[in-house]
N, C-alpha and C. Protein backbone atom coordinates (compact mmCIF):
# COMPACT_ATOMS: atom_id res chain seq x y z
N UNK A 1 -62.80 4.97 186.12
CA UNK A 1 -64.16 5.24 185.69
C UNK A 1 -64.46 4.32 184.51
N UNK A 2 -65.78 3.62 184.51
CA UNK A 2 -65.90 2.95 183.43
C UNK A 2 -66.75 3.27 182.38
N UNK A 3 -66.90 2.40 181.69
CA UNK A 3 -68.00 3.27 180.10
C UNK A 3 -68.88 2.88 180.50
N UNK A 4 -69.50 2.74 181.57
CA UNK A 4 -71.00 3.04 181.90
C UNK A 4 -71.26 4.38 182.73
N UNK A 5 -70.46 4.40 183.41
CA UNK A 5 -70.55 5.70 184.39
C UNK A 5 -70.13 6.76 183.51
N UNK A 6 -69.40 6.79 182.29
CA UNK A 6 -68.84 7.69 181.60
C UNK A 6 -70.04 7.99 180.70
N UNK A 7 -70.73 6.74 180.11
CA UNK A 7 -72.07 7.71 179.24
C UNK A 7 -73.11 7.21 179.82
N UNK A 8 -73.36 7.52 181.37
CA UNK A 8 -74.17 7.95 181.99
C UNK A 8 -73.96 9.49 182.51
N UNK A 9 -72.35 9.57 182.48
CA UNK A 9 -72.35 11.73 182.47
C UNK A 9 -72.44 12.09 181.46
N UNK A 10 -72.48 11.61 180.37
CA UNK A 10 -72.27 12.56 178.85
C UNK A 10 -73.96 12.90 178.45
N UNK A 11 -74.72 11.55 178.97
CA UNK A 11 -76.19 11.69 179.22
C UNK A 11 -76.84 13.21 180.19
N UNK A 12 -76.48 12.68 180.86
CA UNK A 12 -76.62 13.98 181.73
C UNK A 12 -76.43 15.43 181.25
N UNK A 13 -75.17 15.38 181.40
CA UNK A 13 -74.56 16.25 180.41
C UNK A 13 -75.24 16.98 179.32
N UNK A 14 -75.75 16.04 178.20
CA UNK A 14 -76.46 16.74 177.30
C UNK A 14 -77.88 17.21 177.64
N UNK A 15 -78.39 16.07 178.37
CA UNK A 15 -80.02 16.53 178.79
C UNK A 15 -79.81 18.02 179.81
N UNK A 16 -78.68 17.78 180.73
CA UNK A 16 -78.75 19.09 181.55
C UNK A 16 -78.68 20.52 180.49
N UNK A 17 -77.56 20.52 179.52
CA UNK A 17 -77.39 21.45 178.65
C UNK A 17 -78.86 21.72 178.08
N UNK A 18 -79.34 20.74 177.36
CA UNK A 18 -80.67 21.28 176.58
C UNK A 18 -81.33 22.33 177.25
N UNK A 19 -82.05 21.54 178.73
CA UNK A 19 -83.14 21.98 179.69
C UNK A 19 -82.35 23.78 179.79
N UNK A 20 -81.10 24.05 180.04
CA UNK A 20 -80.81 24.92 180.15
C UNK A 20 -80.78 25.74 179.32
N UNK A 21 -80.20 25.16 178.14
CA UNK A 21 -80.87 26.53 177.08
C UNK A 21 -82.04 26.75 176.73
N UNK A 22 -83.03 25.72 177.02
CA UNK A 22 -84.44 26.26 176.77
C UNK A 22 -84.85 27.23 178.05
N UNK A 23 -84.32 27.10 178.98
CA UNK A 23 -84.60 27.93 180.50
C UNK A 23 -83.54 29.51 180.12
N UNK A 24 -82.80 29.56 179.64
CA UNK A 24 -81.97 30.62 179.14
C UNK A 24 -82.83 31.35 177.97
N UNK A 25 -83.24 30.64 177.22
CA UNK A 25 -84.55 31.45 175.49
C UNK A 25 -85.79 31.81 176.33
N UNK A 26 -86.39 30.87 177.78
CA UNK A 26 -87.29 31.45 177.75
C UNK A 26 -87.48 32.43 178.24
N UNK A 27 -85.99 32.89 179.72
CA UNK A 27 -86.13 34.06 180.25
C UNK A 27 -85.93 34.94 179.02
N UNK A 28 -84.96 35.26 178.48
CA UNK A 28 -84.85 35.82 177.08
C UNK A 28 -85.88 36.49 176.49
N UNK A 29 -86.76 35.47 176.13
CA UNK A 29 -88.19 36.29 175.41
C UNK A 29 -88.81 36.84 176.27
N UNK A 30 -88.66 36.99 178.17
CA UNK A 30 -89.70 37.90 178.83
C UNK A 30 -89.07 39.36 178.48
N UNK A 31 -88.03 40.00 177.92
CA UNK A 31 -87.71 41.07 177.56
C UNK A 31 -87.52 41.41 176.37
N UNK A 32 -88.45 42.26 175.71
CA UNK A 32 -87.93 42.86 174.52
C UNK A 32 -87.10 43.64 174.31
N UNK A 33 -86.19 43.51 173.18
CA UNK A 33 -85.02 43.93 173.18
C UNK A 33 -85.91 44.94 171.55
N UNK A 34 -85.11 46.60 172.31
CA UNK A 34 -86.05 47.24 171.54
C UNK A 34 -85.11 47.94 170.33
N UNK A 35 -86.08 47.98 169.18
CA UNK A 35 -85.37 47.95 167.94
C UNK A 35 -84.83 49.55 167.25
N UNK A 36 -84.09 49.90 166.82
CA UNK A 36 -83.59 50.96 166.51
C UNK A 36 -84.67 51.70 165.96
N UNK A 37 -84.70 53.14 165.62
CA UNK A 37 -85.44 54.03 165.33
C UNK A 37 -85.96 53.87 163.73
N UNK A 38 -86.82 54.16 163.54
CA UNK A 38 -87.78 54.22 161.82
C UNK A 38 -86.70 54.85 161.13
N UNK A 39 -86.29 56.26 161.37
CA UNK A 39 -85.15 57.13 160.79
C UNK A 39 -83.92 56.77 160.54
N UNK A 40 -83.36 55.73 161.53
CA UNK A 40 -81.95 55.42 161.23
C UNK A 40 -81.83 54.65 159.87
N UNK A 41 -80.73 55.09 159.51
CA UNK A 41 -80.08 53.92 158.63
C UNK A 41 -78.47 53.43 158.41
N UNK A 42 -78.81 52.64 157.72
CA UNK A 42 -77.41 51.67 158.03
C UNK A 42 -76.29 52.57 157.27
N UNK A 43 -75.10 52.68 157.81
CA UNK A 43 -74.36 53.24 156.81
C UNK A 43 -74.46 52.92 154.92
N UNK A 44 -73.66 53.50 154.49
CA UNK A 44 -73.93 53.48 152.54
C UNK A 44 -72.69 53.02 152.26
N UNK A 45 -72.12 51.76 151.82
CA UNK A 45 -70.72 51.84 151.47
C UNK A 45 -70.80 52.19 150.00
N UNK A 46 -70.18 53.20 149.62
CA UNK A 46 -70.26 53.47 148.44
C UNK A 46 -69.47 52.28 147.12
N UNK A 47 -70.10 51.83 146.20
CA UNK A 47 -69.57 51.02 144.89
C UNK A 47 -68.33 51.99 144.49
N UNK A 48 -67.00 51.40 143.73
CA UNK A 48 -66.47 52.01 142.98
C UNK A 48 -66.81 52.37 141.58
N UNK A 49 -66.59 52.92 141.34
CA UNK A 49 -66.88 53.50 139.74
C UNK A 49 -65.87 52.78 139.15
N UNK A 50 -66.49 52.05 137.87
CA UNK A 50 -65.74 51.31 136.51
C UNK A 50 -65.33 52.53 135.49
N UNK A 51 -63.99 52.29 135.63
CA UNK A 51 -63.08 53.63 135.01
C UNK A 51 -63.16 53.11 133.42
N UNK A 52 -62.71 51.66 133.30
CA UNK A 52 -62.54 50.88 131.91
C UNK A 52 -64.22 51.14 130.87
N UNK A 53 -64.41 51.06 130.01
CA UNK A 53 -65.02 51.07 129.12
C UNK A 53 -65.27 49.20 128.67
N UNK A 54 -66.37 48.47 128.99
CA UNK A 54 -66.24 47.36 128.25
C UNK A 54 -67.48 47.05 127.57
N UNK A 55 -67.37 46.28 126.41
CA UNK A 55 -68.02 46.15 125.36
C UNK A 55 -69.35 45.64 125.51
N UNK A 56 -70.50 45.88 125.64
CA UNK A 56 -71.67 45.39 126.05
C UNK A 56 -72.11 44.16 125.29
N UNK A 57 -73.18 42.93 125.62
CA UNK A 57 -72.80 41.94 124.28
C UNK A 57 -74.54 42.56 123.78
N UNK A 58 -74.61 42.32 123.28
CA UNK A 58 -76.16 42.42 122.36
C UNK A 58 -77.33 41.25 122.66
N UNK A 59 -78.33 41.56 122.98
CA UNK A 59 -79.00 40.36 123.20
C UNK A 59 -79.09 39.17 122.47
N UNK A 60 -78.58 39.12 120.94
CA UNK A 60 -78.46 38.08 120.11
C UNK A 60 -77.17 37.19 120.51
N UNK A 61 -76.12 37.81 120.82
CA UNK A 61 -74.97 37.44 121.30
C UNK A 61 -75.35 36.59 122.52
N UNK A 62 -75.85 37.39 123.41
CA UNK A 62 -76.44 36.52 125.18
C UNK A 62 -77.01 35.29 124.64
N UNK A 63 -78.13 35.41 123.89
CA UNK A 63 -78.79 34.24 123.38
C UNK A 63 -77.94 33.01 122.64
N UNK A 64 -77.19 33.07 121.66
CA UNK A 64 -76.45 32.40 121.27
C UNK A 64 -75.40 31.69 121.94
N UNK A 65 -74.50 32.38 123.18
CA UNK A 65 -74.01 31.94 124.10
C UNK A 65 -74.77 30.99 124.92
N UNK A 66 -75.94 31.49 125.31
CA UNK A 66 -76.99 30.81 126.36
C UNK A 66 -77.49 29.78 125.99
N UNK A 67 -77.57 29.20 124.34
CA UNK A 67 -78.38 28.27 124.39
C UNK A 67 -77.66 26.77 124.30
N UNK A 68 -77.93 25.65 124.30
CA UNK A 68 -76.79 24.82 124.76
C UNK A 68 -76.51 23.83 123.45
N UNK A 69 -75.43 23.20 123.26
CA UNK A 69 -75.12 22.72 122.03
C UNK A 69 -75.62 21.50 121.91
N UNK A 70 -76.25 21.05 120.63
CA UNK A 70 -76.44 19.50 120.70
C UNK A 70 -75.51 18.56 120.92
N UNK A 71 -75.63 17.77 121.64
CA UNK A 71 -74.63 16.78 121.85
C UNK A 71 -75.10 15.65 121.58
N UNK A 72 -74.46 14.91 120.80
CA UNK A 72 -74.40 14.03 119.76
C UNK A 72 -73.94 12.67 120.98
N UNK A 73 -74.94 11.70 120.95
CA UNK A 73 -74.46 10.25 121.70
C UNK A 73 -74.98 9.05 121.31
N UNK A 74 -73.89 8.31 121.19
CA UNK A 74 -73.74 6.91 120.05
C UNK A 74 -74.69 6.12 121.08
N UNK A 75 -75.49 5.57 119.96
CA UNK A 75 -76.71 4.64 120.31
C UNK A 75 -76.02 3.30 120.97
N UNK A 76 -76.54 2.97 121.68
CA UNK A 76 -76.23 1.76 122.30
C UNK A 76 -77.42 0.48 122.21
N UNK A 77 -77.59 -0.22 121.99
CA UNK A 77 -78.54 -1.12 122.19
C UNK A 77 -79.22 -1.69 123.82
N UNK A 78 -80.50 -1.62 123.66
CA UNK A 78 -81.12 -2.34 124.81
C UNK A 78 -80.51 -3.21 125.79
N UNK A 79 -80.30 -3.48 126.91
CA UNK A 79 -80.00 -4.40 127.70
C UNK A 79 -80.73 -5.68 127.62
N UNK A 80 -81.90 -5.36 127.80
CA UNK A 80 -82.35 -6.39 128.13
C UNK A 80 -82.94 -7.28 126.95
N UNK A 81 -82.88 -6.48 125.29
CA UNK A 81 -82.97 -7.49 124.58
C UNK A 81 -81.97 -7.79 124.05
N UNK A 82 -80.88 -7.88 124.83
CA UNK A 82 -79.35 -7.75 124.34
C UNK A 82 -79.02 -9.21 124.02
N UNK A 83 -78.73 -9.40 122.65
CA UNK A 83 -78.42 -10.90 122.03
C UNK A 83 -76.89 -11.64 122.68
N UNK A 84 -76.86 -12.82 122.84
CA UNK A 84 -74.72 -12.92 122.43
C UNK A 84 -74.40 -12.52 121.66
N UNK A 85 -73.25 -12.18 121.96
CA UNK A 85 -71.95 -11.85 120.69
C UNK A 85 -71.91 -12.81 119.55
N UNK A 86 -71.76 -13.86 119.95
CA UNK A 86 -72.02 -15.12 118.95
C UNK A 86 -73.46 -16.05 118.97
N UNK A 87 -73.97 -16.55 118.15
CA UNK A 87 -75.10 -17.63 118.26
C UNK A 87 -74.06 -18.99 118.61
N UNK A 88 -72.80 -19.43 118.85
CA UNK A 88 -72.41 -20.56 119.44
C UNK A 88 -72.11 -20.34 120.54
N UNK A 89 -71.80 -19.00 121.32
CA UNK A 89 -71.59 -18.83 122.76
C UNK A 89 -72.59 -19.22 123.50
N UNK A 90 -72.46 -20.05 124.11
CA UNK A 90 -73.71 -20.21 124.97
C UNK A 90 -72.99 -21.16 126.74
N UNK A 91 -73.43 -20.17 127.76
CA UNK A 91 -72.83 -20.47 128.71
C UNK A 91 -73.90 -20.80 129.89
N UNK A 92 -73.85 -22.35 130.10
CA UNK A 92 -75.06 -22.81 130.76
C UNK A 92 -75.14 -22.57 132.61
N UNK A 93 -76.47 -22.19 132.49
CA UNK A 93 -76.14 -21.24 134.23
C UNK A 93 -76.46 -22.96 134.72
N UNK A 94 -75.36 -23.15 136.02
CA UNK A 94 -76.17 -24.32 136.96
C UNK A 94 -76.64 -24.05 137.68
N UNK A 95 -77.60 -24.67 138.22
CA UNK A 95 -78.32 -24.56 139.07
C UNK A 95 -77.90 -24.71 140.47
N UNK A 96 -78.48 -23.95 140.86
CA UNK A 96 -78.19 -23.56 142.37
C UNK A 96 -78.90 -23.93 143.26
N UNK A 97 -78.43 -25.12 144.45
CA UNK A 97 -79.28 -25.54 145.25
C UNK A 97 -78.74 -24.74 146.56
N UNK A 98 -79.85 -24.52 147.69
CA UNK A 98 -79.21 -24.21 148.80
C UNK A 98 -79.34 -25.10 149.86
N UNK A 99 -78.33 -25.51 150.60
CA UNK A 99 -79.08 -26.72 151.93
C UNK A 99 -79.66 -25.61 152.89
N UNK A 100 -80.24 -26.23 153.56
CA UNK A 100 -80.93 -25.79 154.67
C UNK A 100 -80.94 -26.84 155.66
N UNK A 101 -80.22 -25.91 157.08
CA UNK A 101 -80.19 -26.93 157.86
C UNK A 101 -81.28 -27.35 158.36
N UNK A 102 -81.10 -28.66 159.14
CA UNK A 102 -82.23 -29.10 159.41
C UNK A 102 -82.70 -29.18 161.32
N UNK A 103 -83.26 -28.61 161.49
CA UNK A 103 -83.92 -28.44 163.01
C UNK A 103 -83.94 -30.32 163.75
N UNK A 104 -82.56 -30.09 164.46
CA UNK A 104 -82.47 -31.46 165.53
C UNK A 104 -83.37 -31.08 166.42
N UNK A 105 -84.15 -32.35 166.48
CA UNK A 105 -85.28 -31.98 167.70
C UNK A 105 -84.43 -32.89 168.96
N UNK A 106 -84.90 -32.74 169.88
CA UNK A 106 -84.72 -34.07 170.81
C UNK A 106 -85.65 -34.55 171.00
N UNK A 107 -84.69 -35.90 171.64
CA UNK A 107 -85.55 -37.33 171.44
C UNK A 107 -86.88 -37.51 172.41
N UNK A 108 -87.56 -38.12 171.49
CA UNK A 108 -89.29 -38.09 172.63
C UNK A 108 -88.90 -38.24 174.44
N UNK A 109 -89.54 -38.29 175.17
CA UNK A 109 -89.57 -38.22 176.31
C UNK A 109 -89.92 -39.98 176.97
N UNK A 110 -88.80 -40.45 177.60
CA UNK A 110 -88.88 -42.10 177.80
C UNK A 110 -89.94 -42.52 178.63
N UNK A 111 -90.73 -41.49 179.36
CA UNK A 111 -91.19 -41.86 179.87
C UNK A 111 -92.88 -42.37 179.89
């Protein structure tokens, strides 16, 4: 079997799957599926009870925790008006040519 015939079934394959689950949802929705009674309810799992005693914080406490610390960050200078290190460093960009080839035509027509 080759890889054309192979994802020409995987094609299939998926388009057949789709069509089918949309043909599967739509019989689906011709029946309502009917919903439990107004009265019922869901079981109650009951919480355990906290046996320990722990210290509640005070809303000044919450606040003080909550609020966030200044953080202190060393200035850096601009990029882009960023000087050399030295006034004798100086490193000369060359210039950059690019060739471009050039389109061979052929030769006029002899006749």
């Amino acid at each position: 079997m080759d890889i054309q015939a192979t994802l020409t079934l995987t094609i299939q394959a998926v388009v057949i799957s789709f069509v089918a689950l949309m043909v599967f949802d739509f019989i689906d929705g011709l029946w309502v599926v009917p919903l439990p009674p107004i009265e019922w309810e869901p079981s109650v799992i009951e919480q355990p009870t906290v046996l320990a005693t722990a210290l509640q914080p005070t809303p000044q406490q919450e606040i003080q925790e909550a609020t966030p610390r200044a953080i202190a960050f060393e200035k850096i200078s601009d990029t882009w008006t960023l000087e050399p290190q030295s006034p004798h460093h100086f490193v000369p960009t060359p210039a950059v040519i690019i060739p471009f080839p050039r389109l061979r035509l052929l030769p006029p027509n002899p006749s």
